[in-house]
N, C-alpha and C. Protein backbone atom coordinates (compact mmCIF):
# COMPACT_ATOMS: atom_id res chain seq x y z
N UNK A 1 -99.75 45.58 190.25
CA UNK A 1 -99.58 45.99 188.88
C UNK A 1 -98.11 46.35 188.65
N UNK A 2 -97.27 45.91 187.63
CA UNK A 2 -96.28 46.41 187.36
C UNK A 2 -96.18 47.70 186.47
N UNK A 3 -95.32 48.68 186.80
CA UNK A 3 -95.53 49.99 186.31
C UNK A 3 -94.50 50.31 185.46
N UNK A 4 -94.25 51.08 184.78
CA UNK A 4 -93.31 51.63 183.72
C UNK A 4 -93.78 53.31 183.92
N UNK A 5 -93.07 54.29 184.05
CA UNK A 5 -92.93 55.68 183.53
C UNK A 5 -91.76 55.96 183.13
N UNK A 6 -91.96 56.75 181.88
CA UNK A 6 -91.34 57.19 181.05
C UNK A 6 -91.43 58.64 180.33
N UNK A 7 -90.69 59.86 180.27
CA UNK A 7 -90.52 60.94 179.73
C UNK A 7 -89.75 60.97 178.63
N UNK A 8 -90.16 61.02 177.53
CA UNK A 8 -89.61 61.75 176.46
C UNK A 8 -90.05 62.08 175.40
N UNK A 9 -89.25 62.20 173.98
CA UNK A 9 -89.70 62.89 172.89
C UNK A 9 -90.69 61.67 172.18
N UNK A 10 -91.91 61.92 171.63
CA UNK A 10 -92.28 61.52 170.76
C UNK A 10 -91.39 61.23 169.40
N UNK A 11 -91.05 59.67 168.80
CA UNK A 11 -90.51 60.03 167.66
C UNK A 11 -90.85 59.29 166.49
N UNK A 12 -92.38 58.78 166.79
CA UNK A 12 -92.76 57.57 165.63
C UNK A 12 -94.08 57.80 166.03
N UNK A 13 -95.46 57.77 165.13
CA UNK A 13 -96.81 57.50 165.22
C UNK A 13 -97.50 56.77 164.34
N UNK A 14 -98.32 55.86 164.84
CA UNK A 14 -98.45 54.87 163.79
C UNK A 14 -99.85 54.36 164.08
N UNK A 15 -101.11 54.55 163.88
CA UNK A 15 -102.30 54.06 163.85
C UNK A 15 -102.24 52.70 163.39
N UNK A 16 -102.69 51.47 163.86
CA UNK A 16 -102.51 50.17 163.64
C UNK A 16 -104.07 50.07 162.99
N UNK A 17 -104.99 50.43 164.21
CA UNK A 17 -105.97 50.26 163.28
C UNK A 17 -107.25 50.77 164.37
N UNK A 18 -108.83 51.22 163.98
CA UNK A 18 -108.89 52.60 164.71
C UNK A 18 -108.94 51.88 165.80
N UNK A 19 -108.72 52.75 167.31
CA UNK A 19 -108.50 52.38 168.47
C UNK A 19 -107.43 51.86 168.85
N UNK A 20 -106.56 51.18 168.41
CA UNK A 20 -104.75 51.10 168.19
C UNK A 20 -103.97 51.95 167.73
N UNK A 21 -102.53 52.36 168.67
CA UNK A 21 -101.72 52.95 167.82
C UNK A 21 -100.31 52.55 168.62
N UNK A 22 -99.48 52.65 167.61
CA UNK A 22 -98.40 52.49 168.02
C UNK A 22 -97.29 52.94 167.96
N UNK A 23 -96.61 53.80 169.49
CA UNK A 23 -95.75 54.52 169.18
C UNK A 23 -93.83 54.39 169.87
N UNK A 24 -93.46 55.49 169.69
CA UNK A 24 -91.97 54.98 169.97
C UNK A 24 -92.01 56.66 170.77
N UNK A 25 -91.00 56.00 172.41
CA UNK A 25 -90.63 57.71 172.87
C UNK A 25 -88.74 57.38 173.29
N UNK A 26 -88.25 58.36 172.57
CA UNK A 26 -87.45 58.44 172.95
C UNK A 26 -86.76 59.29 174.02
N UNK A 27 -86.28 57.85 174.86
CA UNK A 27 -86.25 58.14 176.63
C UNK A 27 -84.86 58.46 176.94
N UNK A 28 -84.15 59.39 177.74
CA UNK A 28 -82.73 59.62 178.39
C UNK A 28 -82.86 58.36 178.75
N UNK A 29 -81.33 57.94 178.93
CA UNK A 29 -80.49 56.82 179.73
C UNK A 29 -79.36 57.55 180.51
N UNK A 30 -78.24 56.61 181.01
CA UNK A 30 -77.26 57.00 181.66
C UNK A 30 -76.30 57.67 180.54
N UNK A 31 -76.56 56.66 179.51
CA UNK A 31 -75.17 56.63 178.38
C UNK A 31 -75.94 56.68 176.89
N UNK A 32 -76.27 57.90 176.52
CA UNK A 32 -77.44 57.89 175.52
C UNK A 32 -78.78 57.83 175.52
N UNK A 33 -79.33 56.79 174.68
CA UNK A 33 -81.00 57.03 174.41
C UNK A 33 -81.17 56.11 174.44
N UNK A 34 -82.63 55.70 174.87
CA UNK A 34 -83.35 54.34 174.94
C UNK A 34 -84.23 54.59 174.01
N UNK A 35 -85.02 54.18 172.66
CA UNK A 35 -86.61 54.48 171.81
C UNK A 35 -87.23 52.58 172.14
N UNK A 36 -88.36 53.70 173.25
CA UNK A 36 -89.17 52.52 173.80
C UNK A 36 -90.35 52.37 172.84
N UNK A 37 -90.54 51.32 172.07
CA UNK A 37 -92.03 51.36 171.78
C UNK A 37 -93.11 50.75 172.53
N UNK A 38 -94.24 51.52 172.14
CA UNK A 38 -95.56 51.27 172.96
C UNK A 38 -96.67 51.55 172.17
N UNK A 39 -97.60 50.69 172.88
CA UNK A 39 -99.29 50.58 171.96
C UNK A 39 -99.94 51.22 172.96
N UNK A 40 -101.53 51.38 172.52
CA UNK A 40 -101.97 52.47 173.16
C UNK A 40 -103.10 51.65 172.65
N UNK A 41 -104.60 51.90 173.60
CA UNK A 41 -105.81 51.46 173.59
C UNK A 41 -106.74 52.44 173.38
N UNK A 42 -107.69 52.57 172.67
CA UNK A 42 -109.06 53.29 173.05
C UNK A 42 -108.59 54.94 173.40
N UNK A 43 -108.87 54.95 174.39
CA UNK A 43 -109.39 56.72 174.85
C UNK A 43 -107.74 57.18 174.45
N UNK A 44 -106.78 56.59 175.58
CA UNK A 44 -104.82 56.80 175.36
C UNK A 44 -104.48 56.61 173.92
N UNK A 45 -104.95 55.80 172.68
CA UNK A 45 -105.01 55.71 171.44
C UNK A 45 -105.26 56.94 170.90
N UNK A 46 -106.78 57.38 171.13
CA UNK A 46 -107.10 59.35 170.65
C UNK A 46 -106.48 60.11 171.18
N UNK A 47 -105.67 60.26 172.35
CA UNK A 47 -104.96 61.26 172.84
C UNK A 47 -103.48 61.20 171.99
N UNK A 48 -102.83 59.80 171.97
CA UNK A 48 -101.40 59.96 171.40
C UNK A 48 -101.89 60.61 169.69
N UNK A 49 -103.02 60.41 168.94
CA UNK A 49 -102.88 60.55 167.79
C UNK A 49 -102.90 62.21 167.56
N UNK A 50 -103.40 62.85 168.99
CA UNK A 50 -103.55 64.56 168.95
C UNK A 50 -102.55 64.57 169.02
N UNK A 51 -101.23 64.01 169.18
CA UNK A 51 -99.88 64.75 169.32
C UNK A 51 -99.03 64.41 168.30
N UNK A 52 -98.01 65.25 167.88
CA UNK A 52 -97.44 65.55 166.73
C UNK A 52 -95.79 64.75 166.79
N UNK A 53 -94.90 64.13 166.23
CA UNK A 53 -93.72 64.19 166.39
C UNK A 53 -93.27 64.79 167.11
N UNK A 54 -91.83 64.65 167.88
CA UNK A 54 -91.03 65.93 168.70
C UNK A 54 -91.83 65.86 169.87
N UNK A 55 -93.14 66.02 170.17
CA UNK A 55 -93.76 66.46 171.26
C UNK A 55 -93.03 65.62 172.16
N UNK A 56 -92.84 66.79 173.61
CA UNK A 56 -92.73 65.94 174.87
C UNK A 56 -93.65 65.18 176.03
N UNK A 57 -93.45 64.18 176.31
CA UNK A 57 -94.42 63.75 176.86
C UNK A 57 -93.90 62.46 177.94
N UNK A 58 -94.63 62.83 179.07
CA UNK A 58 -95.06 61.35 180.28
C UNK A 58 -96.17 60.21 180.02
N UNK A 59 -95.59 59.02 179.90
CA UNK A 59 -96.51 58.27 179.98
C UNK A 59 -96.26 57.12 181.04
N UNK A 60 -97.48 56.72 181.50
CA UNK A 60 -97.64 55.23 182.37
C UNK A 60 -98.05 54.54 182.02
N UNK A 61 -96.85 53.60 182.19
CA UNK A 61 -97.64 52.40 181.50
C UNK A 61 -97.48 50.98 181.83
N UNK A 62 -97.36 49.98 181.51
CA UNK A 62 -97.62 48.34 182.14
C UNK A 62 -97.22 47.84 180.96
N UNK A 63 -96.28 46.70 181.44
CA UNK A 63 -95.74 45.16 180.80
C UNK A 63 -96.85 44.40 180.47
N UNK A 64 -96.73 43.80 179.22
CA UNK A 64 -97.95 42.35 179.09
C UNK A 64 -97.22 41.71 178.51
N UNK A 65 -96.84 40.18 178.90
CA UNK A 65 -96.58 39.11 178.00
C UNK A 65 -97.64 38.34 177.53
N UNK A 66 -97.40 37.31 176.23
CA UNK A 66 -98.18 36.47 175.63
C UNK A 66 -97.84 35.73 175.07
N UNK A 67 -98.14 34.88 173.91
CA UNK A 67 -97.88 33.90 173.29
C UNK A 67 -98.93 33.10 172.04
N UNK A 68 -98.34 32.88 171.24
CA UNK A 68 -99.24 32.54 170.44
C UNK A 68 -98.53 31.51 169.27
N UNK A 69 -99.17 30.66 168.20
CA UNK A 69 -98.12 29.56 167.67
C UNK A 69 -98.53 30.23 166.28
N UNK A 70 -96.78 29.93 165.91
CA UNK A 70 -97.20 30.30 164.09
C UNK A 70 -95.95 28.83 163.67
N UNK A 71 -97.10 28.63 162.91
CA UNK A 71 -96.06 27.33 161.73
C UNK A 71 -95.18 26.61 162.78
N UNK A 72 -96.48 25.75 163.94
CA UNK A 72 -96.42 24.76 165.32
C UNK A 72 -94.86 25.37 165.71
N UNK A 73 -94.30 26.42 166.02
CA UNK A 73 -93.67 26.63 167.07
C UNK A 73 -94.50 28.44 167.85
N UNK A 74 -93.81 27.98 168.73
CA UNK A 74 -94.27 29.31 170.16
C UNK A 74 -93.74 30.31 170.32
N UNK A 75 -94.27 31.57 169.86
CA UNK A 75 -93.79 32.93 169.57
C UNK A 75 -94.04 33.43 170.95
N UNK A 76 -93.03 33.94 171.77
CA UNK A 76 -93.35 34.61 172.77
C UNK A 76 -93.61 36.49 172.38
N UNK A 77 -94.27 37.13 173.19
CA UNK A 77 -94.45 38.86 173.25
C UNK A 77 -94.87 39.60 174.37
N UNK A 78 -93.97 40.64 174.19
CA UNK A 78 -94.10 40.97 175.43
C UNK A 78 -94.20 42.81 175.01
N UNK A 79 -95.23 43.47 175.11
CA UNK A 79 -95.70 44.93 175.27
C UNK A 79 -95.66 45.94 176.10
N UNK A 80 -95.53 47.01 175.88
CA UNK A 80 -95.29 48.31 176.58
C UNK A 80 -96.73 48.79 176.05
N UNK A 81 -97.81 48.50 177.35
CA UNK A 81 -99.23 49.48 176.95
C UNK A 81 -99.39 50.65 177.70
N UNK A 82 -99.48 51.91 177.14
CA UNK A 82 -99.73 52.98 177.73
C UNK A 82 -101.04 52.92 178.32
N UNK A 83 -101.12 53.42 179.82
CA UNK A 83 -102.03 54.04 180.46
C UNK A 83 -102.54 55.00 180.25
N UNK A 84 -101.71 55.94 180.70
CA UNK A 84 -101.56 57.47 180.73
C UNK A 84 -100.87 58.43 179.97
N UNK A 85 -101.19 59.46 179.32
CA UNK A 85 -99.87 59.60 178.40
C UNK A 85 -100.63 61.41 178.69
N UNK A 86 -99.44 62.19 178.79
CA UNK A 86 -99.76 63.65 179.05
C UNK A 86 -98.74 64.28 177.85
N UNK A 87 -98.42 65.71 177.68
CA UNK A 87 -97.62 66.11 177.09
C UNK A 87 -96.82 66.97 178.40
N UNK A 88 -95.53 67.15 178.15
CA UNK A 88 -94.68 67.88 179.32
C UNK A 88 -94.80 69.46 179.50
């Protein structure tokens, strides 16, 4: 499994639709800030929506690529899905 963890501020929440949500954490770097976004499934979906802006938080999570055709050319995508998501 390829892994991703990440600590930081909550700074975007966005219910896609119920059981989806989609959010942004903004992560330390060397030289500034990284704002990673990430989707969230099911059970990790109801937990990010209990948390508020600002909140701090760990999450684990996993890469997915895909692909799909719009107007016959090939859209590639590639996701940040949370596993795990705690508050700090």
């Amino acid at each position: 499994m390829n892994e991703v963890k990440l600590q930081g501020e909550l700074t975007f929440i966005k219910e896609v639709k119920e059981g989806v949500v989609r959010f942004t954490v903004k992560a330390d770097k060397t030289k500034g800030f990284a704002f990673v976004p990430l989707v969230a499934f099911s059970d990790v979906a109801t937990i990010v929506n209990g948390f508020t802006k600002g909140d701090n938080v760990k999450v684990l999570a996993e890469i997915s690529t895909g692909s799909y055709e719009k107007e016959g050319k090939k859209i590639y995508t590639t996701d940040i899905i949370a596993l795990k998501i705690a508050k700090v």
